[in-house]
Protein backbone atom coordinates (compact mmCIF):
# COMPACT_ATOMS: atom_id res chain seq x y z
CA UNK A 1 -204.52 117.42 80.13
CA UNK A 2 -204.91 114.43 78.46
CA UNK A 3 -204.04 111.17 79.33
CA UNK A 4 -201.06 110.43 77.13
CA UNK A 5 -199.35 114.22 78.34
CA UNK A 6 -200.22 112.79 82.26
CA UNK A 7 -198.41 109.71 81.59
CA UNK A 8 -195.25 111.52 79.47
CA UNK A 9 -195.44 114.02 82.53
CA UNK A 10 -195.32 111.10 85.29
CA UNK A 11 -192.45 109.16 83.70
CA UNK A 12 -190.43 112.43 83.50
CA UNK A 13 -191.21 113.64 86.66
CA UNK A 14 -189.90 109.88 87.74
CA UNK A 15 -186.39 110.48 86.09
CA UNK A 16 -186.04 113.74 87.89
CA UNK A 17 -186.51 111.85 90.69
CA UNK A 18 -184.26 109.31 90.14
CA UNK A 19 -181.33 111.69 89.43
CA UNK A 20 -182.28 113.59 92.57
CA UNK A 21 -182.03 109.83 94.60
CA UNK A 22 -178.22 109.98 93.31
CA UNK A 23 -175.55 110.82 95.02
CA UNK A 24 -173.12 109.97 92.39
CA UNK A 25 -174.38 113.16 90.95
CA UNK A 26 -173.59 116.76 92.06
CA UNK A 27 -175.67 118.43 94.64
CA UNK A 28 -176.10 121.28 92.58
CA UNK A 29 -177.52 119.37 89.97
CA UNK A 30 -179.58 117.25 91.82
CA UNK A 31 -181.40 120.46 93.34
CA UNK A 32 -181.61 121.71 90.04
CA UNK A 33 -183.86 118.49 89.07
CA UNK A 34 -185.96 118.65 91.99
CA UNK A 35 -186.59 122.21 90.80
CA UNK A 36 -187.66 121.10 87.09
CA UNK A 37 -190.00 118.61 88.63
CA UNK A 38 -191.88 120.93 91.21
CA UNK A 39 -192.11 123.48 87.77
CA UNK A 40 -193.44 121.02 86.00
CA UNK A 41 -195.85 120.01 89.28
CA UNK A 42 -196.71 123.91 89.42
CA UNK A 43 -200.43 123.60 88.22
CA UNK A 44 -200.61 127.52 88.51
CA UNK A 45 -198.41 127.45 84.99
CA UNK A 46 -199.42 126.48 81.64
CA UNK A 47 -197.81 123.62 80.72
CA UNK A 48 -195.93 125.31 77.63
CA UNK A 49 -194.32 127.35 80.23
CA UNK A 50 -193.54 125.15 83.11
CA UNK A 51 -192.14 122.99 79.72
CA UNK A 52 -189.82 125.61 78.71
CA UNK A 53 -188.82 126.62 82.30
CA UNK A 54 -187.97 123.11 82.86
CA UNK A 55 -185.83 122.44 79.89
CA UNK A 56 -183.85 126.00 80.52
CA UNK A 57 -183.05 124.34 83.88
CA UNK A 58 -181.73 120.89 82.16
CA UNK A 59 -179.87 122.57 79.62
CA UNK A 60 -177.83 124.06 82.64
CA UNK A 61 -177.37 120.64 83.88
CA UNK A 62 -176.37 119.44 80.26
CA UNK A 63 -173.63 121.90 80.12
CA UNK A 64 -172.55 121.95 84.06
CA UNK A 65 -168.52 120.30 83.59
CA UNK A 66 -169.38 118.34 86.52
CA UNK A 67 -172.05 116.24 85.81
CA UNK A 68 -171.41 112.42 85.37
CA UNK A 69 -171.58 110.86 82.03
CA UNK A 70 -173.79 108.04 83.04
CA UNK A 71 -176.53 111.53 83.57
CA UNK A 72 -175.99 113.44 80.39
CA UNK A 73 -178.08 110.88 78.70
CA UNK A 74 -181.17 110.51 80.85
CA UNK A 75 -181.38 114.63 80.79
CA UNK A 76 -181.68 114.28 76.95
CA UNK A 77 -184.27 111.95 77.10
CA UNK A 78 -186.75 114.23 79.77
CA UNK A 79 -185.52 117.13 77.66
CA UNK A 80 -186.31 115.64 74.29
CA UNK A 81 -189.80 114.22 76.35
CA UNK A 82 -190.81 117.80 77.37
CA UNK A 83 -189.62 118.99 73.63
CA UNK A 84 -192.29 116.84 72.04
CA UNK A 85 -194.65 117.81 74.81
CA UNK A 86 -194.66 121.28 73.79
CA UNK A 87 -194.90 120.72 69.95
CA UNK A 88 -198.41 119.49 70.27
């Protein structure tokens, strides 16, 4: 992995962590981002795949009814992260 895709993977890995640390968001959801990062953590995966696991799992979050606006947009951003990730 190079050194631009470690950084990319750190700051997303930080987001998911940051909507995990909020309680203002749904405990279903915020399990659901601790899940994407330990995929994307998961070193036993190729990145393409722990990529595409991980955005399955955000789209879910994207659509859940429950989740608070001030969220939707962050989720975008790992999502659109991970998206340009796996075009290389």
């Amino acid at each position: 992995m190079d050194a631009e895709t470690d950084t990319r993977l750190k700051q997303i890995c930080f987001q998911l962590e940051e909507i995990n640390k909020d309680s203002s968001i749904p405990r279903n959801i915020r399990r659901m981002a601790k899940e994407s990062k330990d995929l994307l953590l998961d070193d036993k995966k190729q990145l393409d795949v722990r990529s595409a696991m991980a955005i399955s799992n955000l789209d879910k979050m994207v659509n859940d009814p429950n989740i608070p606006l001030h969220a939707r947009p962050q989720l975008y951003w790992i999502m659109s992260q991970l998206e340009l990730k796996e075009s290389k």
